[in-house]
N, C-alpha and C. Protein backbone atom coordinates (compact mmCIF):
# COMPACT_ATOMS: atom_id res chain seq x y z
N UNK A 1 19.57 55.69 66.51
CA UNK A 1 19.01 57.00 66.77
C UNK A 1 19.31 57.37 68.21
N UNK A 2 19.31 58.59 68.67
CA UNK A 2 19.91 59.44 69.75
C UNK A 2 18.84 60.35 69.63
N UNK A 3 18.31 60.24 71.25
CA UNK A 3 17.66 61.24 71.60
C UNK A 3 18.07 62.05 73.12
N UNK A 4 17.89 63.11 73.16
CA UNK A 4 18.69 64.30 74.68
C UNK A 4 17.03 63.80 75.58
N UNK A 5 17.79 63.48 76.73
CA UNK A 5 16.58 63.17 78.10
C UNK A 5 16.82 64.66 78.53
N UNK A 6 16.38 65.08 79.51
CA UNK A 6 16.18 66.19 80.77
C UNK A 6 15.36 64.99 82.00
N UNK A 7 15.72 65.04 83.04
CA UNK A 7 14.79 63.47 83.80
C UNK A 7 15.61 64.79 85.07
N UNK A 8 14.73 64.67 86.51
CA UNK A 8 15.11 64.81 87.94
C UNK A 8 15.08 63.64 88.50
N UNK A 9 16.40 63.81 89.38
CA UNK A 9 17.11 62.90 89.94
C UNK A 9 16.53 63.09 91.14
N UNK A 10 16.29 62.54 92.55
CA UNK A 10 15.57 62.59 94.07
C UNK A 10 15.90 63.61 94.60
N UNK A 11 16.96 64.05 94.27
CA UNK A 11 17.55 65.28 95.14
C UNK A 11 16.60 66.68 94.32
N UNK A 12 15.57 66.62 93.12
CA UNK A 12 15.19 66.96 92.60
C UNK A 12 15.94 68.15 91.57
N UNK A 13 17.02 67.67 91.54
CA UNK A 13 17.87 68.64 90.51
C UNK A 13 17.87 68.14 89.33
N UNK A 14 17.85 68.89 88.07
CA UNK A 14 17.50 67.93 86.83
C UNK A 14 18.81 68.01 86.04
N UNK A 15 18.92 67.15 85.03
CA UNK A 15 19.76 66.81 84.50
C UNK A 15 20.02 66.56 83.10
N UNK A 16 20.86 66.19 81.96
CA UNK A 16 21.18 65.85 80.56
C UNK A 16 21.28 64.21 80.91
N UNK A 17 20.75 63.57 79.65
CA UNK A 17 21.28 61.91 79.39
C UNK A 17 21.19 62.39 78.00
N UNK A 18 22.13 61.73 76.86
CA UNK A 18 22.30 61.33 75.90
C UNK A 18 21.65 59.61 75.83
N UNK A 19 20.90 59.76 74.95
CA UNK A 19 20.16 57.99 75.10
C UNK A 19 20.19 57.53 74.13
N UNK A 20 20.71 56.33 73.72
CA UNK A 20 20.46 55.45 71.95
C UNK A 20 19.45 54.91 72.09
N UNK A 21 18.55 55.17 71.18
CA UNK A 21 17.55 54.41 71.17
C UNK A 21 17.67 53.22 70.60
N UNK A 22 16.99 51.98 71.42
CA UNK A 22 17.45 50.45 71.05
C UNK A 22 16.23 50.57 69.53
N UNK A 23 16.81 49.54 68.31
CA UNK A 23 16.13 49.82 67.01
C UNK A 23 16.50 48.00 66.48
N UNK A 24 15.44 47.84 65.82
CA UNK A 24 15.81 46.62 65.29
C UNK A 24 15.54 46.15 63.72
N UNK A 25 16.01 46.07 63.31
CA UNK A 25 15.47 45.26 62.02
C UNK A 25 13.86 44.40 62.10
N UNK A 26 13.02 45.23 60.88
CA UNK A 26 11.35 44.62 61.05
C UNK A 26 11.04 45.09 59.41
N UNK A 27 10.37 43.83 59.31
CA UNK A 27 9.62 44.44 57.73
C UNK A 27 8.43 45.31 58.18
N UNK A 28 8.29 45.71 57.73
CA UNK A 28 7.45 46.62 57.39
C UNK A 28 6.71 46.77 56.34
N UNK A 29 7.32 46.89 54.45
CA UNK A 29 6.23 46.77 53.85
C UNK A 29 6.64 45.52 52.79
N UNK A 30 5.63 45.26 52.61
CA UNK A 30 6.53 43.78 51.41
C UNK A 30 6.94 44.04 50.58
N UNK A 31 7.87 42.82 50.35
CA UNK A 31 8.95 42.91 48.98
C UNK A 31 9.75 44.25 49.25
N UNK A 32 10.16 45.07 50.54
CA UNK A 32 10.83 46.03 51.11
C UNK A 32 12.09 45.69 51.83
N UNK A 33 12.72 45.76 51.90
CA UNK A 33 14.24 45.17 52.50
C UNK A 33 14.00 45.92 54.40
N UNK A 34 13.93 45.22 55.19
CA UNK A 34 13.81 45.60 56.90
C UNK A 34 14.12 46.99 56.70
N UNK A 35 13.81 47.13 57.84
CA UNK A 35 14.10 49.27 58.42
C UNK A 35 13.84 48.84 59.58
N UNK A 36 15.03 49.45 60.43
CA UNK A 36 15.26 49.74 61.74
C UNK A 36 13.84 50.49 62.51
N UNK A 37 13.31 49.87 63.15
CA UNK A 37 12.58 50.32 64.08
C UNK A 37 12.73 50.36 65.63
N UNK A 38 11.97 51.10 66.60
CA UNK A 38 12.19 51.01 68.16
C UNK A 38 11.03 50.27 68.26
N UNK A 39 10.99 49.78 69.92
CA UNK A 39 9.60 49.44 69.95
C UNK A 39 8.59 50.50 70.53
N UNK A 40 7.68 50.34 70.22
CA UNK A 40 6.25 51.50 70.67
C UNK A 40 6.61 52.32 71.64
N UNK A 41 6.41 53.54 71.82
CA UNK A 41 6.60 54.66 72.99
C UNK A 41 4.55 54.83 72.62
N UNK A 42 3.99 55.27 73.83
CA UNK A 42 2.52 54.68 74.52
C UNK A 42 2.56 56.75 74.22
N UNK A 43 1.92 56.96 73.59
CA UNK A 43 1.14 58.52 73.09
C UNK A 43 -0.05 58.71 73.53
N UNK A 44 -0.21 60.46 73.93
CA UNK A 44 -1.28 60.55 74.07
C UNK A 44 -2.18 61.35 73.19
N UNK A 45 -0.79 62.42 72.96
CA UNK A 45 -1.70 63.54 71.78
C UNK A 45 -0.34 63.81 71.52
N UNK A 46 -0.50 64.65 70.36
CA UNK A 46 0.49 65.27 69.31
C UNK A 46 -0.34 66.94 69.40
N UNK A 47 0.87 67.38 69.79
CA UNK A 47 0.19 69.34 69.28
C UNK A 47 1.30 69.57 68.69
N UNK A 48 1.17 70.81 67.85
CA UNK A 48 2.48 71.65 67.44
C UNK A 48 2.42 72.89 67.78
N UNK A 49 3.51 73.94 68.34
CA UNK A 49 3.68 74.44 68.73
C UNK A 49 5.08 75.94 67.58
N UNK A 50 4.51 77.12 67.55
CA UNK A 50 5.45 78.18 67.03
C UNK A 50 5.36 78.67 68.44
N UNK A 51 6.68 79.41 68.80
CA UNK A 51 7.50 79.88 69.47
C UNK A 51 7.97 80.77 68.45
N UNK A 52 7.42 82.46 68.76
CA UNK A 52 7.87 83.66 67.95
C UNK A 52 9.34 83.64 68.80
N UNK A 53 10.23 84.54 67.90
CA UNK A 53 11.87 85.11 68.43
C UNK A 53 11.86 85.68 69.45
N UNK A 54 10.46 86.79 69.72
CA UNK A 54 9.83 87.74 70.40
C UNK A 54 9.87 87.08 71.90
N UNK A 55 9.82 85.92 71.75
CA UNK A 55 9.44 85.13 73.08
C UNK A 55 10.44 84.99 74.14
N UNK A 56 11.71 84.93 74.07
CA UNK A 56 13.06 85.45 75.15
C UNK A 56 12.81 83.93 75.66
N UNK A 57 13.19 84.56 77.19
CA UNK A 57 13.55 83.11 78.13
C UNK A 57 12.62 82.50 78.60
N UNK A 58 12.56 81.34 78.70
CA UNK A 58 11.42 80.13 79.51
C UNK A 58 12.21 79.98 80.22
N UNK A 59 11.60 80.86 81.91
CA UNK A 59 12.80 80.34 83.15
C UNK A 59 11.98 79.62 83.49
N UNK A 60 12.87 79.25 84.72
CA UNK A 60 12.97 77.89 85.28
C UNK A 60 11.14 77.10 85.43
N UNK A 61 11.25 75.66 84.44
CA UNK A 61 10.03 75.64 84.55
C UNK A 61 10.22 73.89 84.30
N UNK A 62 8.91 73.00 84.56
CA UNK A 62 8.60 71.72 84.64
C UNK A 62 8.18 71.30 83.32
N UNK A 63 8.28 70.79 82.53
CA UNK A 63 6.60 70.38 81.19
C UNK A 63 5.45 69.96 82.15
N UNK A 64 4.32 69.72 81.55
CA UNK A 64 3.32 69.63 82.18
C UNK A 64 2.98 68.08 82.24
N UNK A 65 3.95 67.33 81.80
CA UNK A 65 3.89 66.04 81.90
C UNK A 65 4.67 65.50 81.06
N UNK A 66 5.15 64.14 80.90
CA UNK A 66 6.60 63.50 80.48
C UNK A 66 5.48 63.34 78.57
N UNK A 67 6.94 64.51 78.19
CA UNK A 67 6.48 64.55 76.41
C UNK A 67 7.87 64.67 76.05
N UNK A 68 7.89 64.27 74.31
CA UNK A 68 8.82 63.83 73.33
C UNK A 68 8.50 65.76 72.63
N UNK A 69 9.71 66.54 72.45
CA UNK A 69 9.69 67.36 71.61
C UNK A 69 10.74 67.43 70.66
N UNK A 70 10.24 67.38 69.44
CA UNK A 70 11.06 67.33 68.67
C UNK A 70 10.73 68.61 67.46
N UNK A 71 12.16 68.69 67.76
CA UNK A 71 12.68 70.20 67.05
C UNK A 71 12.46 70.06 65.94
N UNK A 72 11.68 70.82 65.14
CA UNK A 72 11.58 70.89 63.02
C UNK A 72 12.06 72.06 62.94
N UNK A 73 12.20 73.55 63.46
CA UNK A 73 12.83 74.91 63.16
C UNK A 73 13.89 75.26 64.08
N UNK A 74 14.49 76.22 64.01
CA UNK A 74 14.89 77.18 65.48
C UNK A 74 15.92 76.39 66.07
N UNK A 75 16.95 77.15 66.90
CA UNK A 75 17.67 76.88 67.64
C UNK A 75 17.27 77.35 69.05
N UNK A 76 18.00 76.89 70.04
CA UNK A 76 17.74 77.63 71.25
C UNK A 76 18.85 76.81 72.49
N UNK A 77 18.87 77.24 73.22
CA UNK A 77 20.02 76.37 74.21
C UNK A 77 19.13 76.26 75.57
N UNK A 78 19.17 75.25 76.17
CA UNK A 78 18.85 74.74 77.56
C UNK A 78 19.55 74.33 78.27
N UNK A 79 19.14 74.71 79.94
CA UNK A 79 19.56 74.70 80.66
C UNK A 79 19.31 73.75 81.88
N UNK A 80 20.12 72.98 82.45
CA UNK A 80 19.56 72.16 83.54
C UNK A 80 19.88 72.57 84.76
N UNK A 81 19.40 72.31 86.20
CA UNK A 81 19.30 73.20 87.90
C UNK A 81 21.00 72.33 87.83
N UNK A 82 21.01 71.70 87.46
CA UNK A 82 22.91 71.05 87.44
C UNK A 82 24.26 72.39 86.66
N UNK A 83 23.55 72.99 86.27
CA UNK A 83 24.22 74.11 85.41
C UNK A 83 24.93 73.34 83.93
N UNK A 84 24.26 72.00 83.30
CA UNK A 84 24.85 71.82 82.19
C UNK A 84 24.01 72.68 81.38
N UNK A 85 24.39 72.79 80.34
CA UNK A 85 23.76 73.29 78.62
C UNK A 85 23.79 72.64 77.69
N UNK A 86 22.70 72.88 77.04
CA UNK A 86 22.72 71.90 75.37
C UNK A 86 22.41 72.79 74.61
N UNK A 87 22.73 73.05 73.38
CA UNK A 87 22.30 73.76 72.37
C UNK A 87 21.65 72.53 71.69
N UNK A 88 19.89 73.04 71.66
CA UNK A 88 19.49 72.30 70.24
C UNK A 88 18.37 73.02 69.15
N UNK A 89 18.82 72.05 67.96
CA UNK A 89 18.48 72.69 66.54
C UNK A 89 17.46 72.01 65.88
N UNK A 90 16.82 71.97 64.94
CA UNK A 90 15.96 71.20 64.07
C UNK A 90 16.88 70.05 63.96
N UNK A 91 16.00 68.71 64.00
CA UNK A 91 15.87 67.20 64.37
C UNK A 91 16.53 66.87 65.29
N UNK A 92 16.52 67.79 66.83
CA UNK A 92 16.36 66.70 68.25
C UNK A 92 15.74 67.34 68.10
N UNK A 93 15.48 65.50 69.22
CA UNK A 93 14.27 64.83 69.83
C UNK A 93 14.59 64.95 71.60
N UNK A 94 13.72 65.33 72.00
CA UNK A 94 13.96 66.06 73.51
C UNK A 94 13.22 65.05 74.16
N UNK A 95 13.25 64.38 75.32
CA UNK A 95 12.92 63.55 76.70
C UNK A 95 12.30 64.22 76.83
N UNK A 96 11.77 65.49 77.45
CA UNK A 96 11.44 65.84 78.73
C UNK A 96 11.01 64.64 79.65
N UNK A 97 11.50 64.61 80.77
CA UNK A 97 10.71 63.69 81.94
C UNK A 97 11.08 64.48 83.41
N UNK A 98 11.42 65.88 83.12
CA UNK A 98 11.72 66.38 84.32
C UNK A 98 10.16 67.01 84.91
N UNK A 99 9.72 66.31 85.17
CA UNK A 99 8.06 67.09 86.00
C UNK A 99 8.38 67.42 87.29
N UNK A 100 9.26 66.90 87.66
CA UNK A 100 9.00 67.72 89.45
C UNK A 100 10.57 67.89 89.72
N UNK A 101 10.77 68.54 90.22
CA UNK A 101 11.90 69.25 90.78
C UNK A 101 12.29 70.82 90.71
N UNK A 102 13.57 70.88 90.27
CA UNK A 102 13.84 72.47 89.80
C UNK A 102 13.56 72.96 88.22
N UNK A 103 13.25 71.24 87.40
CA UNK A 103 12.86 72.02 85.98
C UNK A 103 14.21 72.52 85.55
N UNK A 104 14.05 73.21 84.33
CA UNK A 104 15.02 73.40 83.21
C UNK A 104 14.77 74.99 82.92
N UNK A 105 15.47 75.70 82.17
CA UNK A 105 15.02 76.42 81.32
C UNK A 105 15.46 76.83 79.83
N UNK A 106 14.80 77.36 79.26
CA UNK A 106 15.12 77.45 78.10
C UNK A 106 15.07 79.07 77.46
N UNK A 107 16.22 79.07 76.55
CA UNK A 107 16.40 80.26 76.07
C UNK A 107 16.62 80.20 74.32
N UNK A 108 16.34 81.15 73.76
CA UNK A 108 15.65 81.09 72.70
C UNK A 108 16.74 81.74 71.84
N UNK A 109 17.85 81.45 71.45
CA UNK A 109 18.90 81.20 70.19
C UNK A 109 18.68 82.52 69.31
N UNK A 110 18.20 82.27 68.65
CA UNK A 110 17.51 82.68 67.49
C UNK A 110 16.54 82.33 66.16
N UNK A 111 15.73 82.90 65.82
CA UNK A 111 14.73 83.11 65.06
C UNK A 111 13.51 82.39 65.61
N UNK A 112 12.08 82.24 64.71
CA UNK A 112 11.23 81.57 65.31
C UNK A 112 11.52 79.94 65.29
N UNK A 113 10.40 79.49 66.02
CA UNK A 113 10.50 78.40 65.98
C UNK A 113 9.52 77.55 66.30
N UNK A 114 9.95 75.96 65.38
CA UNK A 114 8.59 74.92 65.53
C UNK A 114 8.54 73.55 66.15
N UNK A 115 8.20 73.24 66.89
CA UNK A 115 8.42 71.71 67.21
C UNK A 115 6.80 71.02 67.08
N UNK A 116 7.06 69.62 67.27
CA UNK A 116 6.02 68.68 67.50
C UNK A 116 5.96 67.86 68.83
N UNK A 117 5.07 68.29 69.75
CA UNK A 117 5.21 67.90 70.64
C UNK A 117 4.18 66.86 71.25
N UNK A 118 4.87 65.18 71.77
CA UNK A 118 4.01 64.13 71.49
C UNK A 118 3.97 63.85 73.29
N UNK A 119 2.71 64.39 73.99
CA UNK A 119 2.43 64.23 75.29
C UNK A 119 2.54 62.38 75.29
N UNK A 120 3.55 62.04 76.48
CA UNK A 120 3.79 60.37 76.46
C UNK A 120 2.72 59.94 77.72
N UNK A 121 2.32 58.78 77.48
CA UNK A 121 1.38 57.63 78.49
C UNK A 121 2.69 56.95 78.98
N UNK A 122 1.60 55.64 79.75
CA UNK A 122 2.47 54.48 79.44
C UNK A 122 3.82 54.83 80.69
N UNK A 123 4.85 53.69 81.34
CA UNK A 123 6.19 53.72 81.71
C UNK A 123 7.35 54.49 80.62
N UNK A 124 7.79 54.99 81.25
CA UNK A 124 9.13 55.39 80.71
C UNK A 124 9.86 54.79 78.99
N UNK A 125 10.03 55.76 78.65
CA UNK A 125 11.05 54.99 77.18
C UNK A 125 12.11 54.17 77.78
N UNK A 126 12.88 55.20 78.57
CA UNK A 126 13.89 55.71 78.98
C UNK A 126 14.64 54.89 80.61
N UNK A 127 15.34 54.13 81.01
CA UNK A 127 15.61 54.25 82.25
C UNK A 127 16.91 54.49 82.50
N UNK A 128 16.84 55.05 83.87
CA UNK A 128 18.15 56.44 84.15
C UNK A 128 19.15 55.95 84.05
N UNK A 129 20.01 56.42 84.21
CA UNK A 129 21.32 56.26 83.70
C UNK A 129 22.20 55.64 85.19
C-alpha cells in the first residue's frame, strides 16, 4: 500500500513523499489464509467531512494537527509552497504532517466531496525521506 505525505522540511517549505507502507503477513481470523497488515498508526478521532463543489480554493493553509485523510468521493488537486501538484481522487490516503510552515493548498477539481479524516497521536508513521 502507498500513501501521498505533505510533511515541512526546516526551511519550513512543504513538500510531496510518495511512501510504501511497510505490511506483513498476520492471521487474523482462523482457518483464514494471512492478510497483509501495517503495524498500528496511534488515533485519536475519526470525523467525516462533505466538502460542497461550491467550496473553491483552500489557500494556503496548515491541518490543525498531523491527520490521515482519506479520499472516498471527489477529486481535487494540491498544492505544495515547493510548487509541486498532485491530483487526488477517491482511495488516497493523504499524510498530512505539514503543521507549521507555509502549508499547502488545495483546490477543488470537481464535484462534491467526502473523506474520512483520522486525527493521528503517537510519533510519526512516516520518517522523511
Amino acid at each position: 500500500m502507498r500513501w501521498l505525505r505533505i510533511f515541512s522540511s526546516p526551511d519550513g517549505e512543504s513538500h510531496f513523499a510518495d511512501v510504501d507502507l511497510a505490511m506483513a503477513p498476520a492471521h487474523v481470523l482462523p482457518n483464514v489464509d494471512p492478510w497483509d497488515l501495517s503495524e498500528p498508526v496511534d488515533a485519536t478521532s475519526v470525523v467525516f467531512l462533505r466538502r460542497s463543489e461550491k467550496a473553491g480554493v483552500n489557500d494556503w493553509h496548515n491541518p490543525p494537527q498531523r491527520q490521515l485523510v482519506i479520499r472516498l468521493s471527489g477529486d481535487a488537486t494540491i498544492e505544495t509552497s515547493d510548487g509541486a501538484r498532485r491530483e487526488v481522487g477517491p482511495g488516497t490516503v493523504l499524510l498530512a504532517e505539514d503543521v507549521s510552515g507555509k502549508g499547502h493548498r488545495t483546490v477543488q477539481a470537481r464535484g462534491e466531496s467526502f473523506a474520512a479524516i483520522v486525527r493521528l497521536g503517537g510519533p510519526s508513521p512516516t520518517r522523511d525521506p
